[in-house]
C-alpha atoms as a PDB file:
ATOM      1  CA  UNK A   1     -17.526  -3.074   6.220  1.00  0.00           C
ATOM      2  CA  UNK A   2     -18.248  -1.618   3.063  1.00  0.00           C
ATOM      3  CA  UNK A   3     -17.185   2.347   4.139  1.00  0.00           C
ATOM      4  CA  UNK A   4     -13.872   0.231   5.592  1.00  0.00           C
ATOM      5  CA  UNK A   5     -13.030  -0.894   2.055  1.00  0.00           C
ATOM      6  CA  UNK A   6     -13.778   2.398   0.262  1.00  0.00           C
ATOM      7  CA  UNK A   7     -11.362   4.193   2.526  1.00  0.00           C
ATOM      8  CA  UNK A   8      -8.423   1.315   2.053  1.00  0.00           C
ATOM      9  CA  UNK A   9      -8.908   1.214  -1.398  1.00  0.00           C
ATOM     10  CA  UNK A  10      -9.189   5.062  -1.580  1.00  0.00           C
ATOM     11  CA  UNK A  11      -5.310   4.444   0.539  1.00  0.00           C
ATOM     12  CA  UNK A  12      -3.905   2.230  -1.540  1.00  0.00           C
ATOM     13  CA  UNK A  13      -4.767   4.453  -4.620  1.00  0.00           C
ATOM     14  CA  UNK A  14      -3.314   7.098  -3.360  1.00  0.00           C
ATOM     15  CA  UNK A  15      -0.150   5.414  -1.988  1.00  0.00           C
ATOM     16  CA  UNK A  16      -0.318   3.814  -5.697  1.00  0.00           C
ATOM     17  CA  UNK A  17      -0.511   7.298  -7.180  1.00  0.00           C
ATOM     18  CA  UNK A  18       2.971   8.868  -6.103  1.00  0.00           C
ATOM     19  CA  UNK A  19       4.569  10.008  -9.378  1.00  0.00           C
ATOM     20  CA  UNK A  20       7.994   8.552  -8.408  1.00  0.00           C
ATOM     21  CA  UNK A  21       9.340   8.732 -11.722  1.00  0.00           C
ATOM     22  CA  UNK A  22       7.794  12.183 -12.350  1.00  0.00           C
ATOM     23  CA  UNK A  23       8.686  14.206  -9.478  1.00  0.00           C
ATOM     24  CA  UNK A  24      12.313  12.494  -9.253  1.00  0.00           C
ATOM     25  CA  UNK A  25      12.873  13.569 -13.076  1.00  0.00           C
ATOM     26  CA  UNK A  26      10.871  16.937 -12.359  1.00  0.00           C
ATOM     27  CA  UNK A  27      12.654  17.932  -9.046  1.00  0.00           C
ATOM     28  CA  UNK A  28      16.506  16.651  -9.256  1.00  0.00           C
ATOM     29  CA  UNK A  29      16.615  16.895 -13.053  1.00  0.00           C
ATOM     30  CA  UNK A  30      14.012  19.551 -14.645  1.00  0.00           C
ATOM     31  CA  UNK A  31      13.096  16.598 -16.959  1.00  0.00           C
ATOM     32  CA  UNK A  32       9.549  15.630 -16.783  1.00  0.00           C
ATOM     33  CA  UNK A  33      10.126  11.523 -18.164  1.00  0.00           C
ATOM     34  CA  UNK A  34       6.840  11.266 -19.873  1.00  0.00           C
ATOM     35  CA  UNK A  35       7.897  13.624 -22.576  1.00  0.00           C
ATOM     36  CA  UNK A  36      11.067  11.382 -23.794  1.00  0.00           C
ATOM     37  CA  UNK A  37      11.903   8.091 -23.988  1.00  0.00           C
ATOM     38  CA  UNK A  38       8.568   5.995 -24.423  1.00  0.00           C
ATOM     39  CA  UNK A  39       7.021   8.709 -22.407  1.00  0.00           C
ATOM     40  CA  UNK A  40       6.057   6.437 -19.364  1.00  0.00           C
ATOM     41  CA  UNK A  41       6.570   7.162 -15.650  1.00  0.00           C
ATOM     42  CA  UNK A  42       7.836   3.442 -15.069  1.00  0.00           C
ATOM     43  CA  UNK A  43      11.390   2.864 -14.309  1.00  0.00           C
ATOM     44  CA  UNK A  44      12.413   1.580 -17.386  1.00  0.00           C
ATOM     45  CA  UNK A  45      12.163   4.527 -18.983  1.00  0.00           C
ATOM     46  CA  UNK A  46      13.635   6.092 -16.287  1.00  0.00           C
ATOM     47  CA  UNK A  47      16.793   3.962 -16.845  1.00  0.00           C
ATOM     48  CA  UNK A  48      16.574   4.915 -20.514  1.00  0.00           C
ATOM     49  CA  UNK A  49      16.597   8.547 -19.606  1.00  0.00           C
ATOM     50  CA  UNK A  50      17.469   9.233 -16.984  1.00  0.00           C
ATOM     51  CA  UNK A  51      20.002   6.215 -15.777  1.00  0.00           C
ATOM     52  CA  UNK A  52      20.725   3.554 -13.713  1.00  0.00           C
ATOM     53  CA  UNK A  53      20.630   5.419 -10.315  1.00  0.00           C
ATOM     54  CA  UNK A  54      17.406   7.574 -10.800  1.00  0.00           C
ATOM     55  CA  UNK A  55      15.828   4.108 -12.583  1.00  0.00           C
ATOM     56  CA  UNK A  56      16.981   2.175  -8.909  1.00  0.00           C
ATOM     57  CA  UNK A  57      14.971   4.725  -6.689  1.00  0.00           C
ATOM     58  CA  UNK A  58      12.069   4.979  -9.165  1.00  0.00           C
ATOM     59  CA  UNK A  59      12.279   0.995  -9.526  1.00  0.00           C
ATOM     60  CA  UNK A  60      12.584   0.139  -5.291  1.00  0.00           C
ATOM     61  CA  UNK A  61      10.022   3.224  -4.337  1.00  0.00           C
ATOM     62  CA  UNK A  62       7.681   1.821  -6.742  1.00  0.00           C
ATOM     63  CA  UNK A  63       7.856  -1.978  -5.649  1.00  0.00           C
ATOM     64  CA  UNK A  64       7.498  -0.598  -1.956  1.00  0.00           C
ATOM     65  CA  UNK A  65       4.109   1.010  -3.115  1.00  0.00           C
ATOM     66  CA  UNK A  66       2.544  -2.042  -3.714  1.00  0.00           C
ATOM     67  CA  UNK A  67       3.947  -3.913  -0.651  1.00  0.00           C
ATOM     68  CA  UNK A  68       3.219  -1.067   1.593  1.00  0.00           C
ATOM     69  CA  UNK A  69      -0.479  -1.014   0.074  1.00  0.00           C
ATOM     70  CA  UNK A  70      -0.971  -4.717   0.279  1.00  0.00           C
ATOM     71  CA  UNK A  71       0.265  -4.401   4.701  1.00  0.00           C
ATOM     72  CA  UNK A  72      -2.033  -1.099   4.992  1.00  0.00           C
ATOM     73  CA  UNK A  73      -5.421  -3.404   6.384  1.00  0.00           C
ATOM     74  CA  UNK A  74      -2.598  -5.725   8.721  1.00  0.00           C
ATOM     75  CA  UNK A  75      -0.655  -2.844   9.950  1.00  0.00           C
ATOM     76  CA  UNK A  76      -3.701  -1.271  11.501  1.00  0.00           C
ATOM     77  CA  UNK A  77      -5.245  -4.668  12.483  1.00  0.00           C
ATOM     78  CA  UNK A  78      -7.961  -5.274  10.258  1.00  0.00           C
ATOM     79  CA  UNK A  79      -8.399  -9.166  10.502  1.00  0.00           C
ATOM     80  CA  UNK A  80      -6.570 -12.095  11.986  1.00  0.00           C
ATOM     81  CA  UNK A  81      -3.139 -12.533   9.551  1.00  0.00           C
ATOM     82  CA  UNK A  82      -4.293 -15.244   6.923  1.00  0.00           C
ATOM     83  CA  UNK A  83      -7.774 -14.912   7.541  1.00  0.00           C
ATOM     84  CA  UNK A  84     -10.286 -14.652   4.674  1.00  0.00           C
ATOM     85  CA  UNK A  85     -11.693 -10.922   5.214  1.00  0.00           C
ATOM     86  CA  UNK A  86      -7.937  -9.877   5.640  1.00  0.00           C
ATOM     87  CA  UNK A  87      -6.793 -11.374   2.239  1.00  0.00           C
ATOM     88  CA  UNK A  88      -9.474 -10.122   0.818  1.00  0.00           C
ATOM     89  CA  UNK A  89      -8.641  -6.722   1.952  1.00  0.00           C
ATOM     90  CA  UNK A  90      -5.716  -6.863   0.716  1.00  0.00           C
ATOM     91  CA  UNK A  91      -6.344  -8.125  -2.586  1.00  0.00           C
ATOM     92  CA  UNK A  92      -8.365  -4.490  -3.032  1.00  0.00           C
ATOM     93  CA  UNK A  93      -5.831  -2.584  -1.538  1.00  0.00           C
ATOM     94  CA  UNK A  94      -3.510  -4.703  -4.300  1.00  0.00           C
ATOM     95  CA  UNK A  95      -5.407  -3.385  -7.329  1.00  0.00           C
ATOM     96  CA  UNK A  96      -6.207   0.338  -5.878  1.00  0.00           C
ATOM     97  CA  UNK A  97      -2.311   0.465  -5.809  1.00  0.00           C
ATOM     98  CA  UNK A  98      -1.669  -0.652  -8.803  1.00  0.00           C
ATOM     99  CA  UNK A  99      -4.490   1.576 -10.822  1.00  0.00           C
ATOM    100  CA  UNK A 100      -3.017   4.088  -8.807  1.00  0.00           C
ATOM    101  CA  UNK A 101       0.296   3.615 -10.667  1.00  0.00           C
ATOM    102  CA  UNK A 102      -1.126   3.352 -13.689  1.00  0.00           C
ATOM    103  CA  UNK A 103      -3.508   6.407 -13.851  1.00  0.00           C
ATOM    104  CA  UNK A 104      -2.591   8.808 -10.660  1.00  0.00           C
ATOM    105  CA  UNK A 105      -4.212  11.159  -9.698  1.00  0.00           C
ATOM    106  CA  UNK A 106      -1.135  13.395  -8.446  1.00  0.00           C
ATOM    107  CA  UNK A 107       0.313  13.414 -12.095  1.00  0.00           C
ATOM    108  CA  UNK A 108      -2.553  14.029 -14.414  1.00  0.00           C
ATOM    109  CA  UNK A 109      -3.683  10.611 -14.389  1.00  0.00           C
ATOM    110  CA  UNK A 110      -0.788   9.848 -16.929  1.00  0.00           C
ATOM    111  CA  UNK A 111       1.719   6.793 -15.199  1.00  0.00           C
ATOM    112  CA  UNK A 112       3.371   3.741 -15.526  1.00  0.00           C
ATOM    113  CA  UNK A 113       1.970   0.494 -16.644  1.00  0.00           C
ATOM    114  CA  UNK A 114       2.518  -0.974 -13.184  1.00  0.00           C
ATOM    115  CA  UNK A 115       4.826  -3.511 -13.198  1.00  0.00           C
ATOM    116  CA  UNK A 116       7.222  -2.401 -10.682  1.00  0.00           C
ATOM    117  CA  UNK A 117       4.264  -1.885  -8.168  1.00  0.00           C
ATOM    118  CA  UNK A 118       2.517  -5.088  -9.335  1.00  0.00           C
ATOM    119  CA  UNK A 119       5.455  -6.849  -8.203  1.00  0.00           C
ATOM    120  CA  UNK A 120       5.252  -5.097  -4.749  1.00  0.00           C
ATOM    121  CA  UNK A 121       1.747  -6.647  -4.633  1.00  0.00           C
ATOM    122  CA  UNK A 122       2.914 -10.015  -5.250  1.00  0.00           C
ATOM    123  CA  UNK A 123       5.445 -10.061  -3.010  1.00  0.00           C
ATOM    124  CA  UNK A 124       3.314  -8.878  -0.024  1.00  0.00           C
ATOM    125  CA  UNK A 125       0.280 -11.548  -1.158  1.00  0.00           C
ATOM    126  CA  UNK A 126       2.474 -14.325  -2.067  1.00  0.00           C
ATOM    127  CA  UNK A 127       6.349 -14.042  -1.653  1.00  0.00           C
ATOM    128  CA  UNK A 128       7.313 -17.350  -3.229  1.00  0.00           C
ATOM    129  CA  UNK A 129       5.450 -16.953  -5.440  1.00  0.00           C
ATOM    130  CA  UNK A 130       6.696 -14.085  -6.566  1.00  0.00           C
ATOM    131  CA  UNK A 131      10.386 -14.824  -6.453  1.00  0.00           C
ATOM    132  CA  UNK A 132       9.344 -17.151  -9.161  1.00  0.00           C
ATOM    133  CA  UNK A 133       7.894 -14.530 -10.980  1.00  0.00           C
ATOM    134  CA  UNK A 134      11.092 -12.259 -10.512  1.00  0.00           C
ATOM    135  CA  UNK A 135      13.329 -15.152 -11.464  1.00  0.00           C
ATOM    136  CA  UNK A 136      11.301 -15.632 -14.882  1.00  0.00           C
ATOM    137  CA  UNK A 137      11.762 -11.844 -15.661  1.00  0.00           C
ATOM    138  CA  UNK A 138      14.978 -11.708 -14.758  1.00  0.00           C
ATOM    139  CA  UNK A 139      15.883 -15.082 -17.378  1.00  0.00           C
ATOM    140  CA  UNK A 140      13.410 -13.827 -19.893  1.00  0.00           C
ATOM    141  CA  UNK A 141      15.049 -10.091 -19.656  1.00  0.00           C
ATOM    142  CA  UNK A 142      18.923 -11.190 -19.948  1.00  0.00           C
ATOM    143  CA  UNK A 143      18.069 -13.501 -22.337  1.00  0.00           C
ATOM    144  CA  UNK A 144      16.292 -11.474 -25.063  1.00  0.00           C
ATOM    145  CA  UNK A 145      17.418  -7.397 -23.541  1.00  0.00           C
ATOM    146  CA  UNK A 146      13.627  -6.774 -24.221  1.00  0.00           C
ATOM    147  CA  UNK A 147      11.532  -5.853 -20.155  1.00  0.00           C
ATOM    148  CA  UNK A 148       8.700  -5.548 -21.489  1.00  0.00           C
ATOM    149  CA  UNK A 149       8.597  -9.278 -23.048  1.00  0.00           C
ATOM    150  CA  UNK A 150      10.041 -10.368 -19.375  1.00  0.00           C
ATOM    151  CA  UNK A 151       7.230  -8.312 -17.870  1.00  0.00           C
ATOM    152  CA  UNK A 152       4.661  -9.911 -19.718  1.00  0.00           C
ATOM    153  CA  UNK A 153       6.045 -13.509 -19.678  1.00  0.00           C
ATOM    154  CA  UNK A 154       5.692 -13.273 -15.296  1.00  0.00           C
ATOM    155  CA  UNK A 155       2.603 -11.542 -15.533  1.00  0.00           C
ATOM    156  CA  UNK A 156       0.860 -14.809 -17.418  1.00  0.00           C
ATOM    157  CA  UNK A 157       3.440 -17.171 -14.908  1.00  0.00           C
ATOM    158  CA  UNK A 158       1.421 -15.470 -11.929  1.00  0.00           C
ATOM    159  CA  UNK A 159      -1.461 -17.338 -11.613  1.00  0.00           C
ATOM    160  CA  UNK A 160      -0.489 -20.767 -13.419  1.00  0.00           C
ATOM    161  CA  UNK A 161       2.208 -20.586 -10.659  1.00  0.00           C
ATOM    162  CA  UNK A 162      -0.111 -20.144  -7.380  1.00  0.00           C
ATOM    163  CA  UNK A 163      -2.644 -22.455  -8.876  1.00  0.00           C
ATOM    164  CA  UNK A 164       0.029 -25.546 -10.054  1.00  0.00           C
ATOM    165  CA  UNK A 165       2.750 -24.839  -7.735  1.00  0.00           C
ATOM    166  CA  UNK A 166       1.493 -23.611  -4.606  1.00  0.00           C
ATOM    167  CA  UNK A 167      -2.433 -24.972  -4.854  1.00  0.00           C
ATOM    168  CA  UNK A 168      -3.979 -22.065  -4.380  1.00  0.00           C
ATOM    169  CA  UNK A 169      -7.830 -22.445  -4.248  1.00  0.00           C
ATOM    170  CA  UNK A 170      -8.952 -18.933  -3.037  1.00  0.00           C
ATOM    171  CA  UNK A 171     -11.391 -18.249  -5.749  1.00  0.00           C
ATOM    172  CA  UNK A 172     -10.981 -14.494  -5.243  1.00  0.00           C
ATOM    173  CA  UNK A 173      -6.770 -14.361  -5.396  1.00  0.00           C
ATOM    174  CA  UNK A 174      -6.883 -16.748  -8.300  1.00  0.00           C
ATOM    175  CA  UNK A 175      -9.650 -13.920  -9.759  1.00  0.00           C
ATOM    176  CA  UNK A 176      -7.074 -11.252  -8.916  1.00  0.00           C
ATOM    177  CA  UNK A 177      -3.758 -13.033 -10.240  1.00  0.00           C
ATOM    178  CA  UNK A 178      -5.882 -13.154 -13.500  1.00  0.00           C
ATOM    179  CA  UNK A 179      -6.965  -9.458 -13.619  1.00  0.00           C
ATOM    180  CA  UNK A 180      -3.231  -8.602 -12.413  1.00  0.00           C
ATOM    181  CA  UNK A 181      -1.976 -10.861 -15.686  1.00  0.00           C
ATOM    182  CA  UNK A 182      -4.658  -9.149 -18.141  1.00  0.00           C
ATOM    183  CA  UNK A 183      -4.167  -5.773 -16.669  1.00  0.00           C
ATOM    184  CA  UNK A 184      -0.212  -5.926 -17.501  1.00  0.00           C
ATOM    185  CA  UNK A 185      -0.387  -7.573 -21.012  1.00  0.00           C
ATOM    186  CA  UNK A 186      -3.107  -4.893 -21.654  1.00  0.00           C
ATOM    187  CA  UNK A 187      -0.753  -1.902 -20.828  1.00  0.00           C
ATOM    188  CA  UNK A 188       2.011  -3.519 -22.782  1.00  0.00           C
ATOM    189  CA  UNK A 189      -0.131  -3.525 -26.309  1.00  0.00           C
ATOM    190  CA  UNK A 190       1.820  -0.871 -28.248  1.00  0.00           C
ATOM    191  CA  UNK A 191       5.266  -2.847 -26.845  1.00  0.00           C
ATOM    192  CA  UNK A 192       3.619  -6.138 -28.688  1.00  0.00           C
ATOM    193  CA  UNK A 193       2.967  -4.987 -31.757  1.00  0.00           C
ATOM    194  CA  UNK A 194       6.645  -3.554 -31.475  1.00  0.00           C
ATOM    195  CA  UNK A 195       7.577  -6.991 -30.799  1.00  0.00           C
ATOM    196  CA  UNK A 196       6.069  -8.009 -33.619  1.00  0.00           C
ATOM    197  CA  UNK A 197       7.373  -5.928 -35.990  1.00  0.00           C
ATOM    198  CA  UNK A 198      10.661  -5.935 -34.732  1.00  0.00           C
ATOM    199  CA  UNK A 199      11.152  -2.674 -33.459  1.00  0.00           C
ATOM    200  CA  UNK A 200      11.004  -2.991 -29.336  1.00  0.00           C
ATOM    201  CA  UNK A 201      13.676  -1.327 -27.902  1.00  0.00           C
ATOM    202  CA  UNK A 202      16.664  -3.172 -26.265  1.00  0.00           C
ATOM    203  CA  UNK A 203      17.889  -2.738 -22.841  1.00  0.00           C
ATOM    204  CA  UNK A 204      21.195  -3.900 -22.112  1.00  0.00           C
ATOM    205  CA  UNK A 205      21.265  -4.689 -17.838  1.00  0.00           C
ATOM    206  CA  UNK A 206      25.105  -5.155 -17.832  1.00  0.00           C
ATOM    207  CA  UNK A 207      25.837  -1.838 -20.015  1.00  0.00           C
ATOM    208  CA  UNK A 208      27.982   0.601 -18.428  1.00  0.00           C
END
């Protein structure tokens, strides 16, 4: 079992690790991201330099990451669908992915801060729950023009929402909704003290 987990986790890193932003900027535009903008391979700063097209592709292929990651240990049958040792699974593959994102190993180790494909994640572990999430970003993000203050405000919503909402008593996915939450507030700590000082950078959804 153990040798099983090391080579889905090794998957899901790897999965986790496509540069989307950084071969889409390097390939179709000579423009590697991480040298402008806030020099992140995310899709927001994609959008911000590259646009809204590019930062839709980087955005969806980044989101399907994490979903496909989460489906690797069901697609090949690993586990009855629900069952303990398959959640479980899962929940690896989950975090693999997204610390693939974050420091990949096909890009220098230099990524995103995982949002996109921490989303993916959540929607594959707990769809409702993670409309919820979306639907808190999305008022959050229209509201004040600032992602990375809706990013953070879903990220802590994750796992007050499985545990209030949907009763969720799995000791081990309430452990991971936690270390998903810390992990995404952590790679957002030069965008707080921006916050803070007033000096985040806006981004307008509805701009032309």
């Amino acid at each position: 079992m153990m040798i099983e987990y090391l080579l889905f986790a090794v998957a899901a890193y790897c999965l986790g690790s496509i540069p989307t932003a950084v071969w889409l900027g390097k390939v179709r535009y000579g423009i590697d991201v991480r040298e402008h903008g806030s020099k992140n391979a995310g899709a927001t700063n994609t959008f911000r330099v590259l646009g809204k097209k590019p930062g839709i592709i980087v955005l969806a292929i980044d989101i399907s990451k994490g979903f496909s990651a989460v489906f690797l240990p069901f697609l090949v049958g690993m586990g009855d669908y629900g069952s303990e040792e398959l959640i479980n699974l899962q929940l690896v593959c989950a975090l693999c992915a997204v610390v693939g994102h974050v420091l990949p190993v096909f890009a220098g180790f230099r990524g995103g801060k995982g949002v996109a494909t921490s989303l993916g994640v959540i929607i594959g572990i707990h769809p409702p729950a993670a409309a919820i999430c979306l639907g808190i970003f999305l008022i959050v993000f229209i509201s004040s023009n600032f992602v990375s203050l809706g990013a953070m405000m879903a990220a802590c919503s994750f796992p007050v929402i499985l545990v209030t909402l949907f009763g969720v008593r799995s000791p081990w996915l309430i452990a991971f909704s936690i270390v998903l939450s810390a992990a995404v507030i952590y790679a957002h700590k030069k965008n707080i003290g921006r916050l803070l000082r007033g000096e985040e950078n806006k981004m307008n959804l509805f701009k032309k």
